[in-house]
N, C-alpha and C. Protein backbone atom coordinates (compact mmCIF):
# COMPACT_ATOMS: atom_id res chain seq x y z
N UNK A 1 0.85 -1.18 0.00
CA UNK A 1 0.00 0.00 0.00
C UNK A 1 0.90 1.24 0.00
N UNK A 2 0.22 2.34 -0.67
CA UNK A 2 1.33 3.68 -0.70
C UNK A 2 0.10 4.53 0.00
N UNK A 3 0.45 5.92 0.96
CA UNK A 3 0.19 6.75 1.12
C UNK A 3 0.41 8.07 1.05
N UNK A 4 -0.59 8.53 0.39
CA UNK A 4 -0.07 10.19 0.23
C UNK A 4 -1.56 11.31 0.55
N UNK A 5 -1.47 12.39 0.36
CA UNK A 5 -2.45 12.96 0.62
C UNK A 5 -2.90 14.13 0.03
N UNK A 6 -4.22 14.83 0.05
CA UNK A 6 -4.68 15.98 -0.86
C UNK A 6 -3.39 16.88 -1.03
N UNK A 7 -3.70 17.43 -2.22
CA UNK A 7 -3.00 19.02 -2.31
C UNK A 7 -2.64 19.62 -0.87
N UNK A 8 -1.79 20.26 -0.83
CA UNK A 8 -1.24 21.25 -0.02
C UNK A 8 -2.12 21.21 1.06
N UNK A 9 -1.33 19.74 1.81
CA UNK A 9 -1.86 19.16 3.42
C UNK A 9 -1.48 20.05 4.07
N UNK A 10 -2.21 19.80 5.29
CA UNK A 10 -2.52 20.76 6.38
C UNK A 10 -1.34 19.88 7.48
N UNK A 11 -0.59 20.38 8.68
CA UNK A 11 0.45 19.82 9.47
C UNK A 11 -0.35 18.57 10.06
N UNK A 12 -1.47 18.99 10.45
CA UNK A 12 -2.61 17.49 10.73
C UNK A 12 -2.82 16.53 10.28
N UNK A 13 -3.12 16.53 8.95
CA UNK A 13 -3.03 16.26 7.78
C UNK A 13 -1.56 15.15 7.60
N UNK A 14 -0.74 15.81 7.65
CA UNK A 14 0.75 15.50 7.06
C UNK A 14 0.77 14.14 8.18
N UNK A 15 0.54 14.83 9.43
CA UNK A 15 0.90 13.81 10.37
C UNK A 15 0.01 12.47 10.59
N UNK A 16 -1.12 12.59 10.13
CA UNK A 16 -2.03 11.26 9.84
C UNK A 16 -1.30 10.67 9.10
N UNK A 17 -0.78 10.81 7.89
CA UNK A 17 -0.30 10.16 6.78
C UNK A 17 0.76 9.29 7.39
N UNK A 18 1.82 10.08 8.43
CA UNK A 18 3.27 9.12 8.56
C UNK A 18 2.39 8.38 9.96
N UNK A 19 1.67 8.80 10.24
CA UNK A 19 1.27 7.29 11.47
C UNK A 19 0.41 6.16 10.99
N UNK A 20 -0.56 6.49 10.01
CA UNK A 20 -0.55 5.79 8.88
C UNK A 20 0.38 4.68 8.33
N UNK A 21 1.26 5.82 7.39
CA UNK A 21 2.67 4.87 6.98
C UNK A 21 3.07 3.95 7.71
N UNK A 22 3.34 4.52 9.07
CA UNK A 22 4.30 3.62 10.41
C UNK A 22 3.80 2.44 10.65
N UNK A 23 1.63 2.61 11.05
CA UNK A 23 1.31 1.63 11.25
C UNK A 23 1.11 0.38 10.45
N UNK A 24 0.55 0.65 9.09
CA UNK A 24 0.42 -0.27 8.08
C UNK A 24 2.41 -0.69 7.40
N UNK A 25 3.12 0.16 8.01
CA UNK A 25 4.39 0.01 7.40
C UNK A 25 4.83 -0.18 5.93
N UNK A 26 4.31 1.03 5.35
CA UNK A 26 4.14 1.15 4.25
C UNK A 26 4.93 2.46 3.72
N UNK A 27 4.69 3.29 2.30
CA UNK A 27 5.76 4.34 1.93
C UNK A 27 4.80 5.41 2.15
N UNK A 28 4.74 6.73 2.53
CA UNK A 28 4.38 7.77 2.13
C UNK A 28 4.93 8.40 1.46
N UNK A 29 4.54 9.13 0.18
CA UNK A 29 5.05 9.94 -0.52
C UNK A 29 4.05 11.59 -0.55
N UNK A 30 4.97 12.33 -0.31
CA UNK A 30 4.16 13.36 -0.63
C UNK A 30 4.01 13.85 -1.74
N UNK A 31 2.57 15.04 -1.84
CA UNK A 31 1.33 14.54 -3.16
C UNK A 31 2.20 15.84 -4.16
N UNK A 32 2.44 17.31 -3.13
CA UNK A 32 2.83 18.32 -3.79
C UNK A 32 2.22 18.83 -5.26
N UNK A 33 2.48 18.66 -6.44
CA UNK A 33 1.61 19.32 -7.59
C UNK A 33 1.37 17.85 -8.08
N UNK A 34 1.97 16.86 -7.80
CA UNK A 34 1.39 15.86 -8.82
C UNK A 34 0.08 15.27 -8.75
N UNK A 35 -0.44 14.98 -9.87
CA UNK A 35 -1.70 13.97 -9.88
C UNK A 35 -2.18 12.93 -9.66
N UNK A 36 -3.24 12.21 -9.41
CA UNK A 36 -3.47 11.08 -9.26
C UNK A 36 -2.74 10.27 -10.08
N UNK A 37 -2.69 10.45 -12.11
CA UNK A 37 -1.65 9.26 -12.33
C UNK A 37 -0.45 9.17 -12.37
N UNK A 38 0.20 10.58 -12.09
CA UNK A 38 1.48 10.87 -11.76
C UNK A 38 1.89 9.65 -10.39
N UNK A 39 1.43 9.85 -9.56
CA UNK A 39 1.23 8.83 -8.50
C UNK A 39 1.45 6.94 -8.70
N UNK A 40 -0.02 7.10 -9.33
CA UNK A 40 -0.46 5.71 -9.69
C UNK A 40 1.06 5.52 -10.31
N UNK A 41 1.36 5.87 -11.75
CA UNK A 41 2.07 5.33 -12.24
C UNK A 41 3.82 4.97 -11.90
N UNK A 42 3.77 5.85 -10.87
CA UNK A 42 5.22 5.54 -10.43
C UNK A 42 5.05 4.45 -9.14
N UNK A 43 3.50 3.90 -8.44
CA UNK A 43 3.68 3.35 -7.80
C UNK A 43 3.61 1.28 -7.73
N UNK A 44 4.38 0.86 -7.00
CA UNK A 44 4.77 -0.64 -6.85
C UNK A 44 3.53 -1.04 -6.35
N UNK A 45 2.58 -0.58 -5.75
CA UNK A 45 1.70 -1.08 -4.93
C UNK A 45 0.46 -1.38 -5.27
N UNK A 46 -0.17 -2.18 -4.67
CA UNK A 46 -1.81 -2.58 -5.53
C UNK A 46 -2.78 -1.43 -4.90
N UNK A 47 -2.64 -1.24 -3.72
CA UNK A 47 -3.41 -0.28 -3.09
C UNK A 47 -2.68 1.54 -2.87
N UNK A 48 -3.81 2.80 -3.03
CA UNK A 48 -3.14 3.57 -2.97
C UNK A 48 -4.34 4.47 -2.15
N UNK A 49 -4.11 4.88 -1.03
CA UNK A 49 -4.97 5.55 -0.19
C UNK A 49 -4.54 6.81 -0.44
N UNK A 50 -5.17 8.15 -0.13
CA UNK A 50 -5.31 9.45 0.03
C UNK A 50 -6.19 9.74 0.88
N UNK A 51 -4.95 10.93 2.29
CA UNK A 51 -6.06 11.01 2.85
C UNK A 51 -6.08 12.59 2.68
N UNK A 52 -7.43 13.34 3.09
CA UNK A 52 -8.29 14.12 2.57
C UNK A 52 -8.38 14.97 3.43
N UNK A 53 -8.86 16.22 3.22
CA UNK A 53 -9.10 16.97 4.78
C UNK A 53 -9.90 18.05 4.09
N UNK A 54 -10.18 18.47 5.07
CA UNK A 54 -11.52 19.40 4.86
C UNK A 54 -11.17 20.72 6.12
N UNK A 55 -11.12 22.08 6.35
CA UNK A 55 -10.88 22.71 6.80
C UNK A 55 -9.61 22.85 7.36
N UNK A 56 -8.71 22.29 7.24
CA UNK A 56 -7.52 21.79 7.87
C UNK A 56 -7.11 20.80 8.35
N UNK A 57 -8.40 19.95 8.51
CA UNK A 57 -8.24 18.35 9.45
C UNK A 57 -8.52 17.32 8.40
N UNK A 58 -7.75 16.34 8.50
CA UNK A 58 -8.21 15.63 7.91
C UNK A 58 -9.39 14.74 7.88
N UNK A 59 -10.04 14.48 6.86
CA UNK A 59 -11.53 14.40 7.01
C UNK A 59 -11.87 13.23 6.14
N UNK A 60 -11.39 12.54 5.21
CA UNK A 60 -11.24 11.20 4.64
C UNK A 60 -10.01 10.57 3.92
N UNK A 61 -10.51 9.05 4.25
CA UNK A 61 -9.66 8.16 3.29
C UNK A 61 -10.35 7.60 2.06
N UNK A 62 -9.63 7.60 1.03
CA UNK A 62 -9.84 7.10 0.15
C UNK A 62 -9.17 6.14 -0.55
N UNK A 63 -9.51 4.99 -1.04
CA UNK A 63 -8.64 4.04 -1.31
C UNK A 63 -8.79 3.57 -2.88
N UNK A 64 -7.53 3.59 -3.57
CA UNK A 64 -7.92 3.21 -5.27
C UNK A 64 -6.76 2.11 -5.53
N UNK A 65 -7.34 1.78 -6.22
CA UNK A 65 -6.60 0.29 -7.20
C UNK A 65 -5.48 0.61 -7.81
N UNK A 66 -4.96 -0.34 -8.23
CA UNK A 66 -3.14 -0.05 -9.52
C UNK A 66 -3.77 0.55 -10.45
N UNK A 67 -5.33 0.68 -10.87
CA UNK A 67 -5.74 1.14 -12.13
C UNK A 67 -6.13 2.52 -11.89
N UNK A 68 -6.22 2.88 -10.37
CA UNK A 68 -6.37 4.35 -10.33
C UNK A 68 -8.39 4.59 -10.17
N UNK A 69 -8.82 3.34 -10.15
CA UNK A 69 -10.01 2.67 -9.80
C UNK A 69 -10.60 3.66 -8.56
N UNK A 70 -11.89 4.06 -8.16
CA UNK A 70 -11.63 4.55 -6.88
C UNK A 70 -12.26 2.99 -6.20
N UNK A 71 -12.36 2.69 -5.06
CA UNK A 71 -13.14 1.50 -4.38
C UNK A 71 -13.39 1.98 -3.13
N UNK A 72 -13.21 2.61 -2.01
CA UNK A 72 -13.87 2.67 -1.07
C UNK A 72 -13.36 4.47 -0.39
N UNK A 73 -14.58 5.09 0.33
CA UNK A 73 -14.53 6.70 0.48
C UNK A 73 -14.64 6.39 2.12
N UNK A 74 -13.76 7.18 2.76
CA UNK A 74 -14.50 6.83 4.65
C UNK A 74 -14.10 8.21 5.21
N UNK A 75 -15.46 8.93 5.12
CA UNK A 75 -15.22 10.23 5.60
C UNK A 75 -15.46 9.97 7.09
N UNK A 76 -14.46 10.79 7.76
CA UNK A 76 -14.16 10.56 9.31
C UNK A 76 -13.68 12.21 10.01
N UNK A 77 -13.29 12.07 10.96
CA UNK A 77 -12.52 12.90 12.26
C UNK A 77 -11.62 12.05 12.95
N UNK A 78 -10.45 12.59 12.53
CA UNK A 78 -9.23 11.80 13.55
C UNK A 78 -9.41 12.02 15.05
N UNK A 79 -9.39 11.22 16.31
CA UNK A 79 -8.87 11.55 17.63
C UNK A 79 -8.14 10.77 18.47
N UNK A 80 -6.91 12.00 18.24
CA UNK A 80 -5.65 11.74 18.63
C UNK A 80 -5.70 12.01 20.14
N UNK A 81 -5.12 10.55 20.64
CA UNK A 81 -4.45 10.76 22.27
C UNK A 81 -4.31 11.72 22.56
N UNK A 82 -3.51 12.06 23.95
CA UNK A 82 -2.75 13.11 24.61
C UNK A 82 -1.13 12.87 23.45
N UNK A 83 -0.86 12.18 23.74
CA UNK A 83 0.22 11.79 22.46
C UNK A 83 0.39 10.93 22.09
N UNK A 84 -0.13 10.82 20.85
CA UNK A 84 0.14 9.55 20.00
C UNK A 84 0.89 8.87 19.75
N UNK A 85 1.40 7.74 19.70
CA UNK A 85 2.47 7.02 19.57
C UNK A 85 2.77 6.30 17.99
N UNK A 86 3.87 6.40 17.44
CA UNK A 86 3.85 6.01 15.97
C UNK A 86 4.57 4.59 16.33
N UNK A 87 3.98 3.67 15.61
CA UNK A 87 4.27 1.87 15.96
C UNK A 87 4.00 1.25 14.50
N UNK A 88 5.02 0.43 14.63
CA UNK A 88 4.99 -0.24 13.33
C UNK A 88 5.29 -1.81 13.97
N UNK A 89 4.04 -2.11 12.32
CA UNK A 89 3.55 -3.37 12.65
C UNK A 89 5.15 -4.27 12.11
N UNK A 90 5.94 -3.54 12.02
CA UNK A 90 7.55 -4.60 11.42
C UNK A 90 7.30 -5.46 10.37
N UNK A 91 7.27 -5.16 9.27
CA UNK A 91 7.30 -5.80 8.14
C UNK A 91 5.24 -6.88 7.86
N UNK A 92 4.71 -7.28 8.69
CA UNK A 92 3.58 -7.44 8.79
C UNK A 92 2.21 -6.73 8.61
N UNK A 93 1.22 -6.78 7.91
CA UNK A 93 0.23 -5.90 8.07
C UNK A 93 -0.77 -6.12 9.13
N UNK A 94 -1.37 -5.23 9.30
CA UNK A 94 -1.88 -5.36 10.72
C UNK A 94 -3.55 -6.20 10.14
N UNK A 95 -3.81 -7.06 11.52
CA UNK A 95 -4.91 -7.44 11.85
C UNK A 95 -6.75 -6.53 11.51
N UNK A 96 -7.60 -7.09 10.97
CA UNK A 96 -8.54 -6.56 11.03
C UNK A 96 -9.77 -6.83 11.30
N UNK A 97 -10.10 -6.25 12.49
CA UNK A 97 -10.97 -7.11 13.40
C UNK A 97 -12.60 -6.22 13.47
N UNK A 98 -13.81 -7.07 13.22
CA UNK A 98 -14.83 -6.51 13.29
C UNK A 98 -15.66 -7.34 12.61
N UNK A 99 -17.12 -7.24 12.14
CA UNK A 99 -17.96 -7.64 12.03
C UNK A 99 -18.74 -6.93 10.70
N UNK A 100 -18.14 -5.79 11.03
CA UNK A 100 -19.75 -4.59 9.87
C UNK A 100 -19.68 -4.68 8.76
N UNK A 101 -19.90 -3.87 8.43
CA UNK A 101 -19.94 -4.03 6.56
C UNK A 101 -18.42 -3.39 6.10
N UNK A 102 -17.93 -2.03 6.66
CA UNK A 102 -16.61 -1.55 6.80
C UNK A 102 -15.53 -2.48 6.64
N UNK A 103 -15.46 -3.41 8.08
CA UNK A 103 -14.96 -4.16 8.48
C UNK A 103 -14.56 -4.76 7.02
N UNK A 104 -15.20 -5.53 6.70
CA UNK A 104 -15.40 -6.34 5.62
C UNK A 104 -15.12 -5.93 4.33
N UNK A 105 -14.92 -4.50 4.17
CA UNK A 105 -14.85 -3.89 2.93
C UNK A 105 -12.91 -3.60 3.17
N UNK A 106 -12.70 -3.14 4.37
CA UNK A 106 -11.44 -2.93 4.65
C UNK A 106 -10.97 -4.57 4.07
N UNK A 107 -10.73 -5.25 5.01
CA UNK A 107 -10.47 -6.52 4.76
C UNK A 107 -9.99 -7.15 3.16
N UNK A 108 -11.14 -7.20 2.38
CA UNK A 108 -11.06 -7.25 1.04
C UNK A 108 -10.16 -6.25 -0.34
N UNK A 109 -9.82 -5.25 0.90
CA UNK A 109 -8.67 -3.69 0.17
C UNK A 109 -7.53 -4.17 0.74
N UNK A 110 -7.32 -4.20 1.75
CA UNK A 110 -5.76 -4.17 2.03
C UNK A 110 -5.37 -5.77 2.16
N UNK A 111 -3.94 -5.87 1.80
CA UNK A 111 -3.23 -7.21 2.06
C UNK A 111 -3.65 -8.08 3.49
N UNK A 112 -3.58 -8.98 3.30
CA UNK A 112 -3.98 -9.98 4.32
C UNK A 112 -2.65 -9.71 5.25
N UNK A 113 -3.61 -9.91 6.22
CA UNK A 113 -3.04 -9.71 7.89
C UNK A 113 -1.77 -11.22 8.35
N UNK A 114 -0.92 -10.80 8.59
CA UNK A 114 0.05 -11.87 9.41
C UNK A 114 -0.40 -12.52 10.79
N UNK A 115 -0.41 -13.32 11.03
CA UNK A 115 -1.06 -13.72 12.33
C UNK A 115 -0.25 -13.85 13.46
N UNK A 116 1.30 -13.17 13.10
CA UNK A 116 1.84 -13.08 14.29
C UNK A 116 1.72 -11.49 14.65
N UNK A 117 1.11 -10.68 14.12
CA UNK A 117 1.36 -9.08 14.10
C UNK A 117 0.55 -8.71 15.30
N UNK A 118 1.40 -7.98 15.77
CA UNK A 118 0.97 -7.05 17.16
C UNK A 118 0.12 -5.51 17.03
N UNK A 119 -0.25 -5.89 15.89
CA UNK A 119 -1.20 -4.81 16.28
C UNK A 119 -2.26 -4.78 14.72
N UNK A 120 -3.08 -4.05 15.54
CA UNK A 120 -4.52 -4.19 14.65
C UNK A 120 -5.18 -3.25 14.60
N UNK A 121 -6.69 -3.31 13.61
CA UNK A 121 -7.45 -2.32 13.31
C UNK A 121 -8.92 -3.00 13.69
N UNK A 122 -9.96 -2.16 15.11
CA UNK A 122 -11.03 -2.81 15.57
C UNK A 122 -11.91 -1.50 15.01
N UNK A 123 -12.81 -2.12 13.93
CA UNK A 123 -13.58 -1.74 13.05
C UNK A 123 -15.14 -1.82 13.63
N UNK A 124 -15.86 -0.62 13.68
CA UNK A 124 -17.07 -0.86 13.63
C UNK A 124 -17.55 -0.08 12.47
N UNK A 125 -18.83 0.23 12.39
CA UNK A 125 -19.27 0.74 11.44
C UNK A 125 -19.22 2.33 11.49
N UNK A 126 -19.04 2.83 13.09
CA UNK A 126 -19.27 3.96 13.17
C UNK A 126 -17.23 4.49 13.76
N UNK A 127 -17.08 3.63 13.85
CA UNK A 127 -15.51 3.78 14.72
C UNK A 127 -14.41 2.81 14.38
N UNK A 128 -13.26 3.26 14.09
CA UNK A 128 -12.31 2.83 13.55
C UNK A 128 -11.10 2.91 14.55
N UNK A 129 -10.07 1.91 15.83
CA UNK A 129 -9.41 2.31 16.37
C UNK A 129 -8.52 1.10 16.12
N UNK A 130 -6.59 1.70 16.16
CA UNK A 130 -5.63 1.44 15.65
C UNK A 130 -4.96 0.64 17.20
N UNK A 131 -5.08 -0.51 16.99
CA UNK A 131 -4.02 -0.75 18.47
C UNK A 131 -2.57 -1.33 17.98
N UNK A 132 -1.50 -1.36 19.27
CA UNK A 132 -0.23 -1.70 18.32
C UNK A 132 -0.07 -2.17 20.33
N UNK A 133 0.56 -3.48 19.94
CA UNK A 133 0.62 -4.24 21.66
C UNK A 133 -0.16 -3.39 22.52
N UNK A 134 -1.43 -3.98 22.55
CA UNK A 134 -2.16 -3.73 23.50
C UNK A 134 -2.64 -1.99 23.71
N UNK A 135 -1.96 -1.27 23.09
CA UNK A 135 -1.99 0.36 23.39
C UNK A 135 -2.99 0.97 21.93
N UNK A 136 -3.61 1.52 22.53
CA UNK A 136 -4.74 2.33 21.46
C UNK A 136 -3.72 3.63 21.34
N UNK A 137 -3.19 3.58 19.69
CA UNK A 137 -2.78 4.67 18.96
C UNK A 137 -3.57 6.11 18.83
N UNK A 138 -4.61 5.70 18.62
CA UNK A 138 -5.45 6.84 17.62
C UNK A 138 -6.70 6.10 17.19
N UNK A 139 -7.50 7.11 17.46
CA UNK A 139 -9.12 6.77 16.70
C UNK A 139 -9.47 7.36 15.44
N UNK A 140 -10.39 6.68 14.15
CA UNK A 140 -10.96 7.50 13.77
C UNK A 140 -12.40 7.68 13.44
N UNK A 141 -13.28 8.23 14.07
CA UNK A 141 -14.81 8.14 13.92
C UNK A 141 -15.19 8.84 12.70
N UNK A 142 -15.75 7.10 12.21
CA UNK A 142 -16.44 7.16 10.62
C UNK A 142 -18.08 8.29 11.06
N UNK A 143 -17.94 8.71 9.67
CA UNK A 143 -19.20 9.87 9.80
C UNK A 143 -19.94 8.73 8.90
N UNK A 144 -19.33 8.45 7.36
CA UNK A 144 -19.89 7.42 6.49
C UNK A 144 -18.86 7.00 5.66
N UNK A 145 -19.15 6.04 5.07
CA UNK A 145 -18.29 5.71 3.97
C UNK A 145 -19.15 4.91 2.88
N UNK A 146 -18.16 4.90 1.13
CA UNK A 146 -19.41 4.57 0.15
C UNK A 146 -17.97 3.73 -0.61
N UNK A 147 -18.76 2.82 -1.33
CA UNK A 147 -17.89 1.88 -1.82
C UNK A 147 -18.45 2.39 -3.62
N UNK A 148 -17.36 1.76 -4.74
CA UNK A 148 -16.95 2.18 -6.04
C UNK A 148 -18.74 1.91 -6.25
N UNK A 149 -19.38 1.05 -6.02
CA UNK A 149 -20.93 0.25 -6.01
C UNK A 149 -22.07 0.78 -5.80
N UNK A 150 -22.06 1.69 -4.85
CA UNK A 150 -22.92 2.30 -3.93
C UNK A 150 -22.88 3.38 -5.23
């Protein structure tokens, strides 16, 4: 998976992206003037998220295919700890745990989970929280999200 984010991110913004990166242990690249296939095409990866912000905060993820495809929108509000901690899952992708329809849509986007990995993503439909050994990173409360289908 690669991450990068809207036009001329906000410091909020910027910093979702590398805890992001850290946790899924993946590349961020920043977006600066280039385009979506400017992106796509220089990237190795099947999956390519952007995240989004809206007044300064970041305010969704979006996730597209090697084809530049869009497949799934999850407009949210980040909430960050007293201080967040950046943890990487070490070469493993993290766990994804839940039930909802989200759940399930995540699951089917990103690479399959290692089953020795210490840390995970507990998915509901309305709430999204990042743990890494036992410690809750960061939340992010889904407002909605819409798949390529919908």
């Amino acid at each position: 998976m690669l991450i990068s984010s809207s036009r001329s991110p906000s410091p909020p913004t910027r910093t979702l992206c590398k805890y992001l990166a850290s946790f899924f242990n993946c590349e961020y690249v920043t977006r600066g003037k280039s385009g979506l296939e400017d992106i796509l095409y220089g990237m190795d990866a099947e999956t390519l998220l952007i995240v989004g912000q809206y007044h300064g905060n970041p305010a969704s993820l979006t996730f597209f295919d090697s084809e530049g495809q869009q497949q799934l929108s999850i407009w949210m509000n980040v909430a960050f700890h007293d201080k967040p901690k950046k943890s990487s899952s070490k070469g493993s992708m993290p766990a994804i745990k839940g039930n909802g329809k989200l759940a399930g849509l995540l699951a089917d986007l990103l690479p399959e989970s290692d089953n020795n990995s210490t840390c995970s993503i507990q998915i509901d439909d309305d709430l999204m929280s990042f743990y890494c050994n036992g410690n809750n990173l960061f939340n992010l409360k889904v407002k909605g999200f819409k798949t390529m289908d919908d």
